[in-house]
Protein backbone atom coordinates (compact mmCIF):
# COMPACT_ATOMS: atom_id res chain seq x y z
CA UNK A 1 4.29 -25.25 22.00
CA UNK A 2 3.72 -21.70 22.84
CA UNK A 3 2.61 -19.88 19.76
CA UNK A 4 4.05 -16.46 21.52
CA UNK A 5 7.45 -17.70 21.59
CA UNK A 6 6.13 -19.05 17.44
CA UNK A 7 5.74 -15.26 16.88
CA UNK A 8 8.72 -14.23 17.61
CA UNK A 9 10.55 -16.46 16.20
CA UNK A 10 9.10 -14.71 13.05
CA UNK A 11 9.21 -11.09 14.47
CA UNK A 12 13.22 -11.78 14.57
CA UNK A 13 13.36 -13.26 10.98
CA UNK A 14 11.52 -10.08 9.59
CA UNK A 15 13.52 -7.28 11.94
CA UNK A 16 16.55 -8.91 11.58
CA UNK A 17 17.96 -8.72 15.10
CA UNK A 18 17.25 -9.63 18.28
CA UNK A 19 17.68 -5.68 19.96
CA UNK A 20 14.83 -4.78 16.75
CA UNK A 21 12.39 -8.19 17.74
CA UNK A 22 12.45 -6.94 21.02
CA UNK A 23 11.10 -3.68 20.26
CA UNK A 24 8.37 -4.34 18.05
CA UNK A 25 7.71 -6.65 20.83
CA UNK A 26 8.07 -4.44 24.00
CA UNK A 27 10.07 -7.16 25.60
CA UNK A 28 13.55 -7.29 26.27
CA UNK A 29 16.88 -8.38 23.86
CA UNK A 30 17.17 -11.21 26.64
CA UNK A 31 13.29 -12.68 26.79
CA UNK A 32 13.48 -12.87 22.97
CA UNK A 33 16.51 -15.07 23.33
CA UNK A 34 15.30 -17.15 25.45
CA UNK A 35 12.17 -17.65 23.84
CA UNK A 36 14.16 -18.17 20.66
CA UNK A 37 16.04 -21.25 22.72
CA UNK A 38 12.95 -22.54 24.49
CA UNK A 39 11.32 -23.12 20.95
CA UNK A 40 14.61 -24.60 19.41
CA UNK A 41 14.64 -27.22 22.24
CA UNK A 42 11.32 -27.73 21.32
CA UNK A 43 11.53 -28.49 17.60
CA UNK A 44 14.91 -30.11 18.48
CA UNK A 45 17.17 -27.39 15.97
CA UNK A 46 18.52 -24.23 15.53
CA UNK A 47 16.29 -21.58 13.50
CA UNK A 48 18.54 -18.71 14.14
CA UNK A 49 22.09 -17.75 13.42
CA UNK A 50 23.74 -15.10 15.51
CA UNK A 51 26.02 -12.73 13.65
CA UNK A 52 27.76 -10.34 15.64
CA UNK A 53 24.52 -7.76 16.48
CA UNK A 54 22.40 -9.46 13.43
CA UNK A 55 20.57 -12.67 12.92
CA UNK A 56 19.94 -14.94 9.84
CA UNK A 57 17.94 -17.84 9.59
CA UNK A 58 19.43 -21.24 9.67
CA UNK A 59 18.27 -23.95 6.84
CA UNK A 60 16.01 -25.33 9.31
CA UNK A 61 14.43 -22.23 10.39
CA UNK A 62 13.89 -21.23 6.95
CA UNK A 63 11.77 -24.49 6.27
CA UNK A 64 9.49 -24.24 9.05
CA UNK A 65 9.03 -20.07 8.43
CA UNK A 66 6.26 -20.13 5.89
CA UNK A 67 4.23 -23.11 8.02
CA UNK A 68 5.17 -20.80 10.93
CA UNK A 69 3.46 -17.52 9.46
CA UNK A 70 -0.06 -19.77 8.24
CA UNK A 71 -0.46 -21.53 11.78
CA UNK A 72 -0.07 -17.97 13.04
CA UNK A 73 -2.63 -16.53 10.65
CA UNK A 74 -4.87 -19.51 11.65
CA UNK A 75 -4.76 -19.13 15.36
CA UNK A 76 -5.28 -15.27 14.54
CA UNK A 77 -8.73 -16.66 12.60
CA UNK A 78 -9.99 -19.14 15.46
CA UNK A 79 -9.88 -15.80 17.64
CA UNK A 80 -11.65 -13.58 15.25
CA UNK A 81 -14.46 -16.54 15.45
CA UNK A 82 -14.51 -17.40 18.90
CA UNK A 83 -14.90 -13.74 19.26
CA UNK A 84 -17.46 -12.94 16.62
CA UNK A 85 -19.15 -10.20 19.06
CA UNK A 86 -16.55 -8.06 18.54
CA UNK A 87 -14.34 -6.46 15.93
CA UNK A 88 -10.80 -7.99 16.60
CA UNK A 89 -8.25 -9.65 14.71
CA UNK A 90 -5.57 -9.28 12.00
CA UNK A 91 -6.34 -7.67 8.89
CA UNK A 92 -3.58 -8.28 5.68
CA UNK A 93 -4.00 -5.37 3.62
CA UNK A 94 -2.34 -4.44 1.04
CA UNK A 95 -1.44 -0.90 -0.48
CA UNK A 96 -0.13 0.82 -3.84
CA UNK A 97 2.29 3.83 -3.08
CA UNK A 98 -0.67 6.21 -3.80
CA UNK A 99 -2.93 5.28 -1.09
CA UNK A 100 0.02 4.74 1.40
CA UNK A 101 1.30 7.89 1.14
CA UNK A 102 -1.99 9.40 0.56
CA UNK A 103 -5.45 8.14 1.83
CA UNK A 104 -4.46 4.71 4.41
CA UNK A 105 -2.64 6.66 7.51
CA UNK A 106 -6.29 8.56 8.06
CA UNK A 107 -7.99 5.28 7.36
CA UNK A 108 -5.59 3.25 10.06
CA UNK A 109 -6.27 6.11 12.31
CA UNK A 110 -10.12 6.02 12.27
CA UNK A 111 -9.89 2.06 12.66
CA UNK A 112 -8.03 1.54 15.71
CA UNK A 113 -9.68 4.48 17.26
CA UNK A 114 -12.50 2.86 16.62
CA UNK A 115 -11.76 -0.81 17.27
CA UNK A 116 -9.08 -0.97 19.40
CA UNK A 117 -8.76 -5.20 18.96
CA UNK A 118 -8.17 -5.16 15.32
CA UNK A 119 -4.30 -5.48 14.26
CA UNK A 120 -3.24 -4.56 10.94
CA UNK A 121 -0.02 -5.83 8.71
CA UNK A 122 0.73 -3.85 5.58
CA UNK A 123 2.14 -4.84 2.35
CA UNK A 124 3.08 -1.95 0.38
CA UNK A 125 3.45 -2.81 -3.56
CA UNK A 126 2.41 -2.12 -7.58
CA UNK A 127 -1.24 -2.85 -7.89
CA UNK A 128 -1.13 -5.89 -10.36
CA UNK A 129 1.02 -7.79 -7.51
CA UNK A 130 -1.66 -7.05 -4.68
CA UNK A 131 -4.80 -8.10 -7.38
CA UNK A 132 -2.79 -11.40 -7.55
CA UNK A 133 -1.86 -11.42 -3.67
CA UNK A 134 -5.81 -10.92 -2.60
CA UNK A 135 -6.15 -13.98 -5.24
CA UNK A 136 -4.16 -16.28 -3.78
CA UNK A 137 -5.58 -15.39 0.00
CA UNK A 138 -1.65 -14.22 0.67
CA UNK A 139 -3.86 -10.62 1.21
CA UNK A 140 -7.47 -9.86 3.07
CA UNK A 141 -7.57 -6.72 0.92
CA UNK A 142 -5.56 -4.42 -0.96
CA UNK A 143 -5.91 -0.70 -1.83
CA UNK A 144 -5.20 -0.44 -5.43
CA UNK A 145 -6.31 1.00 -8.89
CA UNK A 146 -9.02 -0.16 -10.75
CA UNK A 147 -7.68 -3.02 -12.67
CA UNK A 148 -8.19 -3.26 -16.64
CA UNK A 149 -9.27 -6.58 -16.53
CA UNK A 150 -12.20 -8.75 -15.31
CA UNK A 151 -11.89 -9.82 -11.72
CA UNK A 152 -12.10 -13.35 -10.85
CA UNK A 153 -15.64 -14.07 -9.07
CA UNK A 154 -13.87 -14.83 -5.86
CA UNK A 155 -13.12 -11.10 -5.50
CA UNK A 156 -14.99 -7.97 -5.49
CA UNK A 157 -14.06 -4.29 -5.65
CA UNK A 158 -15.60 -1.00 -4.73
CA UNK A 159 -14.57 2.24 -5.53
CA UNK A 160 -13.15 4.94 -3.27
CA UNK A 161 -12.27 7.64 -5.54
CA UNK A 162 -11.72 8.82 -8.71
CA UNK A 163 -8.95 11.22 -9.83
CA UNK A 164 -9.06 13.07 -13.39
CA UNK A 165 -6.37 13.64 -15.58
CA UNK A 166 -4.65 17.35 -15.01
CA UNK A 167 -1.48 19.25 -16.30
CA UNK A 168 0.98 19.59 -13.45
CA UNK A 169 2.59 23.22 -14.06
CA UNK A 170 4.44 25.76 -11.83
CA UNK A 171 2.03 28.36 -10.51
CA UNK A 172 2.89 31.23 -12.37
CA UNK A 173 1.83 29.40 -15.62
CA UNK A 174 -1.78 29.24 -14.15
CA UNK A 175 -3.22 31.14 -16.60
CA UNK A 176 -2.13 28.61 -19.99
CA UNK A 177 -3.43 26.51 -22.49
CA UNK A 178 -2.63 23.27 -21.05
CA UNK A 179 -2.58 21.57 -24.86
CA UNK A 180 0.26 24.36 -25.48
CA UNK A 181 2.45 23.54 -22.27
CA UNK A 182 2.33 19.94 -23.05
CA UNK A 183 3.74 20.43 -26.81
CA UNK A 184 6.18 22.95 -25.82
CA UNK A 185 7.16 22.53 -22.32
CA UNK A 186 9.36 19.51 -21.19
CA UNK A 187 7.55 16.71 -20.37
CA UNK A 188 8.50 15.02 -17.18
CA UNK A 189 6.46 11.87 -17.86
CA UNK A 190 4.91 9.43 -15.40
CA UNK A 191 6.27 6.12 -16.35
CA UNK A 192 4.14 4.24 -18.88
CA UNK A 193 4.04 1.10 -16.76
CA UNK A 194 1.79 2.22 -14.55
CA UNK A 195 -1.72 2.48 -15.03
CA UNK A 196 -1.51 5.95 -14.45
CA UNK A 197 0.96 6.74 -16.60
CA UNK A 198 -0.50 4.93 -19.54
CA UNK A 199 -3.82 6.45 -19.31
CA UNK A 200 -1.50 9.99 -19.69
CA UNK A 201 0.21 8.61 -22.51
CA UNK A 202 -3.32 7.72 -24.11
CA UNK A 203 -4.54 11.23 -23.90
CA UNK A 204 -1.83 12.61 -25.31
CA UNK A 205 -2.18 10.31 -28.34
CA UNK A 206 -6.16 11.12 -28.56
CA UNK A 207 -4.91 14.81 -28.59
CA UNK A 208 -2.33 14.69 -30.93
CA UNK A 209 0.44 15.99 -29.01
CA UNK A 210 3.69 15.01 -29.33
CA UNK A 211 5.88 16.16 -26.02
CA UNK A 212 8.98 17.16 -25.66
CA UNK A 213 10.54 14.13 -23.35
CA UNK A 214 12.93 14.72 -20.88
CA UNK A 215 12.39 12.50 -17.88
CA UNK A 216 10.19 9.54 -17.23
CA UNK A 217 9.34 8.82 -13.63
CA UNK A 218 7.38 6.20 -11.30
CA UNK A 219 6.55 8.22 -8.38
CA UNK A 220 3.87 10.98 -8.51
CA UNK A 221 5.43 13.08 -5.86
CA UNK A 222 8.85 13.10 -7.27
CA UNK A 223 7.23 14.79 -10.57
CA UNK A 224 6.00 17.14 -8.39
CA UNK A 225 8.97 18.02 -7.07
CA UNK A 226 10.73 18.26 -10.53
CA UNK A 227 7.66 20.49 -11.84
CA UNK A 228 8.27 22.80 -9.09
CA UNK A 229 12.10 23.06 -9.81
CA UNK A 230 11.33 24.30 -13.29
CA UNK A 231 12.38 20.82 -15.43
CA UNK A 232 8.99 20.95 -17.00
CA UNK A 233 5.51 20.14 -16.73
CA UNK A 234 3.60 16.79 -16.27
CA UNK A 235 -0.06 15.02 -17.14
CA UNK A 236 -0.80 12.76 -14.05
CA UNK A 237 -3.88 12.16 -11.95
CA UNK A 238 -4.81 14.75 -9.17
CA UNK A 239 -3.62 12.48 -6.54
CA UNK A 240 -4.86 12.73 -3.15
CA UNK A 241 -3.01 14.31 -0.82
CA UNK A 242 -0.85 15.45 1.29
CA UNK A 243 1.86 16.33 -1.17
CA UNK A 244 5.64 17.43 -0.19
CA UNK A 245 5.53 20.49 1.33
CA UNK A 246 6.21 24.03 0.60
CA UNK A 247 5.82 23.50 -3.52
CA UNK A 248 4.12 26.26 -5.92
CA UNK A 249 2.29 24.46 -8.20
CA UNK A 250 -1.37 24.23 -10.34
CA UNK A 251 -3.22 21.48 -11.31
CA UNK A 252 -4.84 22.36 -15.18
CA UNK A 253 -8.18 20.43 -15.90
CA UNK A 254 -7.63 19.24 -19.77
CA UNK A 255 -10.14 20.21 -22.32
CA UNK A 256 -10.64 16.74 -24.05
CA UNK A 257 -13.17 14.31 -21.51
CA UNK A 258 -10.58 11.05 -20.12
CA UNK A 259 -11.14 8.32 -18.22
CA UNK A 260 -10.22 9.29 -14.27
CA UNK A 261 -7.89 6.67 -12.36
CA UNK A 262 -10.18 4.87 -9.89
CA UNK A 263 -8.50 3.98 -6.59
CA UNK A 264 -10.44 1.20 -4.65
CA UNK A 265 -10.36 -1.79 -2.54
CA UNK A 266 -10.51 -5.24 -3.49
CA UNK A 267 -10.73 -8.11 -1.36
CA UNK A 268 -11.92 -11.77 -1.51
CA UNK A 269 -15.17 -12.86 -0.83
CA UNK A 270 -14.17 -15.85 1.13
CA UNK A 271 -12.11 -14.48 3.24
CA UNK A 272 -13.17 -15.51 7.01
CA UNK A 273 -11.75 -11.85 7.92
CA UNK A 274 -14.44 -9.91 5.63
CA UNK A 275 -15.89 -8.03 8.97
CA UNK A 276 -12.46 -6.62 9.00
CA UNK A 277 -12.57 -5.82 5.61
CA UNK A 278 -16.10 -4.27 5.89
CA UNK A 279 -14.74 -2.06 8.51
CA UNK A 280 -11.68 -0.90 6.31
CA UNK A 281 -14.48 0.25 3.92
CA UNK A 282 -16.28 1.74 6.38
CA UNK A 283 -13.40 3.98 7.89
CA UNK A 284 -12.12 4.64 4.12
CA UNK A 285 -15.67 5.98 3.00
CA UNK A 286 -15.34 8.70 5.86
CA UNK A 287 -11.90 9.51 4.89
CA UNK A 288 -12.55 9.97 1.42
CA UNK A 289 -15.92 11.94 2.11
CA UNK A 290 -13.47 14.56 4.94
CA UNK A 291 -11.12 14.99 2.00
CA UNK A 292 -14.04 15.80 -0.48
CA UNK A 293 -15.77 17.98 1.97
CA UNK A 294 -12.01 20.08 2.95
């Protein structure tokens, strides 16, 4: 069996069409079709449903998809080995919204400039999911926050950065207690369920302060967005940028010492792909030590 004609079976499963397969794939609507037949012939049923210009996966295709993606994971291993000389392969890394948005396009960049042979897939998620993906080996590595719980010995973590606690105000309160805006200014609060957020919510306890809630939010650049409209002020890490565009805003240091979010990456020592992985911390050390240096 061809494991190209594997691969795109999959590519078409994940895109959803043929017309998208084919260009992830550079080939054309046609060559994915026929590979898609050539491979059916082979396993002797269909795997894909045509629906007008969309595709779904039959019954059949759907058992074979998950055996599918580890033999092509596998083959991707036997030519990272047979090939130990050089840097090539696929890293799975995984990413919290932070570090997508923020800190991982500079790191890509500096990787495949630098190793050309080296393919990366991205999972973007919540942190506690990719911990538990890079335990189960679904993940390489994953760019997340520093958990608040023991690792298992299988994995390790190292930090990247650290990013302090500050009062998110529009710029023309620059000058102001930060303690003051927090009791009388709306709070736009970043949402307790993230780590984050519950390290904010912890300060303001050890402070005494009870806000004035008006909205409670998941995504750090949407409270900046809402500071810089005027609906109030916020306690969130200095998150690494770039930030949206065009917004007047200061970041307040607080006067009571906190505990900084840590933003890391954590990967599993087994993993056969851990040159990879060294190289992601390579590229992400430089990144972070530009941004420092800016």
């Amino acid at each position: 069996m061809e494991t190209q004609f594997l691969s795109t079976f999959v590519t078409v499963v994940d895109s959803g069409s043929m017309a998208a397969a084919a260009r992830v794939l550079n080939i054309t609507p046609a060559a994915v079709a026929q590979q898609i037949r050539t491979i059916e012939r082979e396993l002797g049923a269909p795997l894909i449903a045509r629906v007008g210009r969309t595709v779904s996966v039959t019954e059949e295709g759907a058992r074979i998809l998950q055996r599918a993606r580890e033999l092509l994971r596998g083959i991707a291993d036997l030519r990272s080995i047979a090939n130990d000389s050089a840097i090539s392969g696929e890293l799975r890394l995984g990413a919290c919204p932070t570090a997508l948005a923020g800190m991982l396009p500079d790191v890509l960049a500096r990787m495949v400039d630098a190793f050309p042979s080296i393919n990366v897939f991205i999972k973007p998620g919540y942190s506690a999911d990719l911990y538990r993906a890079v335990e189960e080996n679904d993940l390489d590595a994953a760019i997340v926050l520093q958990a608040p719980f023991t690792l298992p010995k299988t994995c390790e973590w190292k930090l990247l950065r650290e990013e302090p606690l500050v009062v998110l105000a529009p710029a023309h309160m620059a000058g102001a207690d930060p303690h003051q805006l927090l009791a009388s200014e709306p709070l736009i609060r970043y949402d307790r369920h993230q780590w984050g957020g519950r390290q904010a919510d912890d300060y303001l306890r050890r402070a005494g302060i009870v806000p004035r809630e008006r909205f409670e939010v998941n995504a750090l650049n949407a409270i900046a967005v809402m500071v810089d409209r005027g609906l109030g002020v916020s306690i969130v890490p200095d998150w690494a940028r770039p930030w949206p565009e065009g917004l007047k805003l200061v970041c307040l240091p607080l006067p009571l010492p906190s505990e900084p979010r840590r933003i890391g990456v954590v990967w599993s020592r087994s993993s056969v792909r851990v040159r990879l992985v060294n190289v992601l911390l390579q590229e992400a050390r430089k990144v972070v030590r530009s941004d420092a240096a800016a």
